[in-house]
N, C-alpha and C. Protein backbone atom coordinates (compact mmCIF):
# COMPACT_ATOMS: atom_id res chain seq x y z
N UNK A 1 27.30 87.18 147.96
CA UNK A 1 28.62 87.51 148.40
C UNK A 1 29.55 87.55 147.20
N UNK A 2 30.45 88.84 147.07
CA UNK A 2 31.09 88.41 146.20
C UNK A 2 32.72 88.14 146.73
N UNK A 3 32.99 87.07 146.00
CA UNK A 3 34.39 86.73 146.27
C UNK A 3 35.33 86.87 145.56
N UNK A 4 36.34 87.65 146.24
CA UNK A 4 37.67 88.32 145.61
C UNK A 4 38.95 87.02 144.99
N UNK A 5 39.28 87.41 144.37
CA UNK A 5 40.22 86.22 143.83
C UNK A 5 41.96 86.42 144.68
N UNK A 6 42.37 85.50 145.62
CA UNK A 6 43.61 85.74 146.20
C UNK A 6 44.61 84.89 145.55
N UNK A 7 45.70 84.63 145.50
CA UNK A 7 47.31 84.20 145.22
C UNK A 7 46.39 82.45 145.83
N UNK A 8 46.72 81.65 144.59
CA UNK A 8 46.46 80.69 144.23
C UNK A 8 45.15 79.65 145.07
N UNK A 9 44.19 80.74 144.51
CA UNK A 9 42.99 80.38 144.99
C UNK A 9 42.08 79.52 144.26
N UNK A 10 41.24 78.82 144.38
CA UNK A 10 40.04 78.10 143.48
C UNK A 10 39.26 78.93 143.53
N UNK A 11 38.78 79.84 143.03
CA UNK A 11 37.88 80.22 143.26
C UNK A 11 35.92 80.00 142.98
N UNK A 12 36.20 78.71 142.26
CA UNK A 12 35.42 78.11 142.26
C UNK A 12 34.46 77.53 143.95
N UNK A 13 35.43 76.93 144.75
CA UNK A 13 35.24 76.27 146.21
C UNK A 13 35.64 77.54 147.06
N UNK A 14 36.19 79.24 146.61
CA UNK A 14 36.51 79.90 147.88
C UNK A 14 37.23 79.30 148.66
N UNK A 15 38.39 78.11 148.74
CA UNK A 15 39.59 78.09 149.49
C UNK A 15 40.87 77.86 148.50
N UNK A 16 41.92 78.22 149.79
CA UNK A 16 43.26 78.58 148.75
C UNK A 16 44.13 77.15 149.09
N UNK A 17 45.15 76.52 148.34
CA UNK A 17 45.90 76.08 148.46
C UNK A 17 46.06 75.47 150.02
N UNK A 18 45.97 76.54 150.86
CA UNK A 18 46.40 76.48 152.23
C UNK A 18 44.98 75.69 152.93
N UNK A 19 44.19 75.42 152.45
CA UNK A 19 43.16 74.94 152.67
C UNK A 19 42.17 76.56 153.28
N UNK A 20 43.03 77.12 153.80
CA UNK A 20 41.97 78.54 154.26
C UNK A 20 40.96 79.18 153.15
N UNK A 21 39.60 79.95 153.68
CA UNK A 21 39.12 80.37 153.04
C UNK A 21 39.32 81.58 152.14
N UNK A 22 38.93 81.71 151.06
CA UNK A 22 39.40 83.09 150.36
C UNK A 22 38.83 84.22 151.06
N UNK A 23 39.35 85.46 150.49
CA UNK A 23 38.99 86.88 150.92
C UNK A 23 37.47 86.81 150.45
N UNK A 24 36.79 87.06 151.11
CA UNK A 24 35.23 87.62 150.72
C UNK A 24 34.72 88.94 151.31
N UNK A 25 33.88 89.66 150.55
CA UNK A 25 33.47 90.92 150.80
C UNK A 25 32.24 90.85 151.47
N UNK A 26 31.99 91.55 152.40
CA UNK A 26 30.80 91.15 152.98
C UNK A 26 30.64 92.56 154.03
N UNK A 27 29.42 93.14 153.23
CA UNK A 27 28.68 94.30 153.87
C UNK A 27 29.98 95.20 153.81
N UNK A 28 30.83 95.67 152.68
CA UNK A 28 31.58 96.68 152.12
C UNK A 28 33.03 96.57 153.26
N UNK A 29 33.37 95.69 153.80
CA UNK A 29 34.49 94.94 154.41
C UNK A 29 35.17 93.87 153.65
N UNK A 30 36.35 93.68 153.54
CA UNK A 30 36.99 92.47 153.12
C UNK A 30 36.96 91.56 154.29
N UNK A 31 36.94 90.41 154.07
CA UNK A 31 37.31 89.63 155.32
C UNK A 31 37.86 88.50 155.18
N UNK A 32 38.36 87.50 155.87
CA UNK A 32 39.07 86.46 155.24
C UNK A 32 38.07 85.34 155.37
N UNK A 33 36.71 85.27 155.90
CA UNK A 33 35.59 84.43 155.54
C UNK A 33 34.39 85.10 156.42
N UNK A 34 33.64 84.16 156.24
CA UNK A 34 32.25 85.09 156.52
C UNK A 34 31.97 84.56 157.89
N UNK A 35 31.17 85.49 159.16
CA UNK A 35 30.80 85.33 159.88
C UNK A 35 30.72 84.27 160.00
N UNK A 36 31.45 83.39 161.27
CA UNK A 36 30.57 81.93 161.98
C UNK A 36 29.63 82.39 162.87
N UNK A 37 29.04 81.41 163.53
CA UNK A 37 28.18 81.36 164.48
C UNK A 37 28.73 81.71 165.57
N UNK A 38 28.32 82.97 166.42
CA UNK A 38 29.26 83.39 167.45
C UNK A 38 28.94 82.04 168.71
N UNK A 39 28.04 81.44 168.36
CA UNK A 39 27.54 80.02 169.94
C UNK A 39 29.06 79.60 169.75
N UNK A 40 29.43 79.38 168.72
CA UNK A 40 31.03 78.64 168.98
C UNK A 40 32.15 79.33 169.84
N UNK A 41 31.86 79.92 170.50
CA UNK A 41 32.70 80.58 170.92
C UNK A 41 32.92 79.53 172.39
N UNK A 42 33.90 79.33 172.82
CA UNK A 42 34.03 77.88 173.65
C UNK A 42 34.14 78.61 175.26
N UNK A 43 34.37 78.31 176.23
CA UNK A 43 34.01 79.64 177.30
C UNK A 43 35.11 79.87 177.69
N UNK A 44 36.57 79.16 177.32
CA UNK A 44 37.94 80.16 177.43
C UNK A 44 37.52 81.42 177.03
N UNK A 45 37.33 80.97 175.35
CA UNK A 45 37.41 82.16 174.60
C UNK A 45 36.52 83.12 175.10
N UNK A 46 35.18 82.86 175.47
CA UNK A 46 34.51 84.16 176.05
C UNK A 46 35.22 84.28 177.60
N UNK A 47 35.67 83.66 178.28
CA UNK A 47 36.68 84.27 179.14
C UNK A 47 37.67 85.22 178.82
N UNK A 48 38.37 85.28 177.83
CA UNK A 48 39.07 85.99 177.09
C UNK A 48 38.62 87.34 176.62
N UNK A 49 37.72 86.74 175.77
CA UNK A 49 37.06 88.10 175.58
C UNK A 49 35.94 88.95 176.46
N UNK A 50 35.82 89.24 177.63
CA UNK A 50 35.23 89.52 178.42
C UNK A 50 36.77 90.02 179.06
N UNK A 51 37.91 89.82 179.26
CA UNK A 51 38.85 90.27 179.80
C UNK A 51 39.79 91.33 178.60
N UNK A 52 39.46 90.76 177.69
CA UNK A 52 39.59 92.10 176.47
C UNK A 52 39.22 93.11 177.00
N UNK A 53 37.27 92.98 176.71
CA UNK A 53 36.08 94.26 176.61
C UNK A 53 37.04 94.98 178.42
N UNK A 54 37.60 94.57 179.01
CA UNK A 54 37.79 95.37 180.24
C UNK A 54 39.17 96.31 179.94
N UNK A 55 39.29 96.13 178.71
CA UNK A 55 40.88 96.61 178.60
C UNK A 55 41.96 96.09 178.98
N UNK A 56 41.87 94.66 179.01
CA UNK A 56 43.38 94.14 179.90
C UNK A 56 44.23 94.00 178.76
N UNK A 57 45.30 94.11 178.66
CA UNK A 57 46.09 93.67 177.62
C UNK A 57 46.68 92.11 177.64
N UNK A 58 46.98 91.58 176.70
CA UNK A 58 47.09 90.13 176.67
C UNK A 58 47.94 89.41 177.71
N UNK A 59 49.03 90.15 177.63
CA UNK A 59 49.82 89.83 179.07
C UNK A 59 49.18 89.78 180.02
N UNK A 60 48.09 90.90 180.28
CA UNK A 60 47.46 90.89 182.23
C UNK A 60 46.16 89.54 181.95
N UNK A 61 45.64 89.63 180.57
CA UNK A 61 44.80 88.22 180.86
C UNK A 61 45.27 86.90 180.85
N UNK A 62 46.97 86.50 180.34
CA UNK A 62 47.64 85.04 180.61
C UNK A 62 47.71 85.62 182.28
N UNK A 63 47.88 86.12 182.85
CA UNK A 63 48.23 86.43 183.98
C UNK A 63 46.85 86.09 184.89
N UNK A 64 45.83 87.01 184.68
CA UNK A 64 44.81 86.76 185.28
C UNK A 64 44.16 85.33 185.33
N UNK A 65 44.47 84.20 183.89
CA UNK A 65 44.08 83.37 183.60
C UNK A 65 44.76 82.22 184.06
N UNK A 66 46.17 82.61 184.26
CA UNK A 66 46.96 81.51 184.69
C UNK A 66 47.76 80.56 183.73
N UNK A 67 47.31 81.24 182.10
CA UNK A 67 47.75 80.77 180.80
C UNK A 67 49.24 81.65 180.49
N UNK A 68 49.33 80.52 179.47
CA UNK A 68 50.62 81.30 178.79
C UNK A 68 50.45 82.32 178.05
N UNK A 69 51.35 83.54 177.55
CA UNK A 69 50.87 84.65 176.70
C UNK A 69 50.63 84.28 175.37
N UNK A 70 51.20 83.28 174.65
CA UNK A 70 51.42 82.86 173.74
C UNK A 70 49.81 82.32 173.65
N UNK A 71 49.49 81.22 174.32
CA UNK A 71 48.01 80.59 174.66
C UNK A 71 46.74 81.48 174.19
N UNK A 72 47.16 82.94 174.92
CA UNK A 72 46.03 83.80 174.65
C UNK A 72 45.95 84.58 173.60
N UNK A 73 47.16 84.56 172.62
CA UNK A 73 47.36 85.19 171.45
C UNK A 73 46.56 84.22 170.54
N UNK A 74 46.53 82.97 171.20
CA UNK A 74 45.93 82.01 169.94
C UNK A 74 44.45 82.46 170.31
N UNK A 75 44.41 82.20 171.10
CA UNK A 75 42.93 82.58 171.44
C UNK A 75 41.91 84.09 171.18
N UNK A 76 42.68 84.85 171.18
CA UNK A 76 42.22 86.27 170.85
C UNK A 76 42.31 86.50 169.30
N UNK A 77 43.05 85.37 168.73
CA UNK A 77 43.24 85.36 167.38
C UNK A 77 41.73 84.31 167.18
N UNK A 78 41.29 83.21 167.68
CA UNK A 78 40.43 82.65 167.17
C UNK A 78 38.81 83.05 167.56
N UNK A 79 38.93 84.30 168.78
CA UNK A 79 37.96 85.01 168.58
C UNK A 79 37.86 85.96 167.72
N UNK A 80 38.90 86.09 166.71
CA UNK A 80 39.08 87.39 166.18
C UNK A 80 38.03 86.67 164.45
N UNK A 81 38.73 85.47 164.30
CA UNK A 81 37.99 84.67 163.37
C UNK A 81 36.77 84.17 163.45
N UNK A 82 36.45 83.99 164.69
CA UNK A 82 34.95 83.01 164.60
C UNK A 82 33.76 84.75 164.79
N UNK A 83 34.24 86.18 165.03
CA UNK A 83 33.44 86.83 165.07
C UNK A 83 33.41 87.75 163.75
N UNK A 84 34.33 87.01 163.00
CA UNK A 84 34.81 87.91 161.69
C UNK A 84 34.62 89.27 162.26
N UNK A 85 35.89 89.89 163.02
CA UNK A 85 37.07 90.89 163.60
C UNK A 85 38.11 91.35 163.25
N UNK A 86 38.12 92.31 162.84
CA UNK A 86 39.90 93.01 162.36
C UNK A 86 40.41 93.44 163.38
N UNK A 87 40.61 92.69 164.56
CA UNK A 87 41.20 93.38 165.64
C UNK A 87 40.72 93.27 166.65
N UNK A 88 41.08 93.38 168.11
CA UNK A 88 40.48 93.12 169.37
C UNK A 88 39.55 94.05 169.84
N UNK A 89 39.87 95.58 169.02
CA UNK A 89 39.00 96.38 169.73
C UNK A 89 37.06 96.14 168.69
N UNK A 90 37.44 95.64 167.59
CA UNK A 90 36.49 95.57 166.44
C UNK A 90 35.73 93.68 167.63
N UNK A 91 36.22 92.89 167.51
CA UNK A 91 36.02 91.73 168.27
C UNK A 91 35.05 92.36 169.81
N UNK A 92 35.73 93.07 170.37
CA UNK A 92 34.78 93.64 171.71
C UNK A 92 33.68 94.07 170.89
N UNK A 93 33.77 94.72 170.43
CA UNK A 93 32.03 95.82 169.65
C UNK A 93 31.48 94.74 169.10
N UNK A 94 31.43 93.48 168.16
CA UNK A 94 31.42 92.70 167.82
C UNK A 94 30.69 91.45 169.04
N UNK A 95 31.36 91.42 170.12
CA UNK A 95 30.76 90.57 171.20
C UNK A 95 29.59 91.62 171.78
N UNK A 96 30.05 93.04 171.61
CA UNK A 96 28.45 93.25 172.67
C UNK A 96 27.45 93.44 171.45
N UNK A 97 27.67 93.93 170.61
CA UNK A 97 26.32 93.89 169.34
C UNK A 97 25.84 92.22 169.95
N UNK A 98 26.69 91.18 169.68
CA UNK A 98 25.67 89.81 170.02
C UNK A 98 25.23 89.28 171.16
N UNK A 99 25.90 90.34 172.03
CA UNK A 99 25.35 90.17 174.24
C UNK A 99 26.29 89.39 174.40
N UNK A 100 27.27 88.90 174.14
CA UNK A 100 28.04 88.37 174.36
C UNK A 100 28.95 88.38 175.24
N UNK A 101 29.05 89.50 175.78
CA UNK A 101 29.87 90.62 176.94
C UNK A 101 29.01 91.77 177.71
């Protein structure tokens, strides 16, 4: 892997200041760390994302869910990280490549 050097990074350990991981390149993508293990995915979150892959927009899944909108922004954000995802529609393709959806 090679790792890109960001605004006050170690790049020795690959994390910054912020404790987050640095930018790493991986399979001709930047990303802000490398693939986790999609098993982590906790079963909100694949609740979530299974109401993504249907097209709901975040509003109709706090709605459908009974959560706050705010709630599911965190959450569509931490599926967006644990599937290393640029985005919700990249995160769906991402869950069915692993059967996940």
């Amino acid at each position: 892997m090679n790792i890109e050097k960001t605004a006050k990074t170690d790049i020795r350990s690959g994390i910054t200041n912020g404790g987050r991981p640095a930018t790493i390149k991986i399979e001709g993508r930047y990303q802000k760390r490398p693939p986790s293990d999609p098993t982590l995915l906790t079963e909100p979150l694949l609740a979530v994302l299974r109401l993504m892959a249907e097209g709901m927009t975040g509003k109709a899944i706090a709605a459908a869910l009974g959560k706050d909108k705010s709630t599911i922004s965190r959450q569509m954000s931490a599926i967006c990280n644990r599937l290393a995802a640029h985005g919700r529609e990249d995160a769906v393709a991402r869950g069915r490549e692993l059967g996940l959806v």
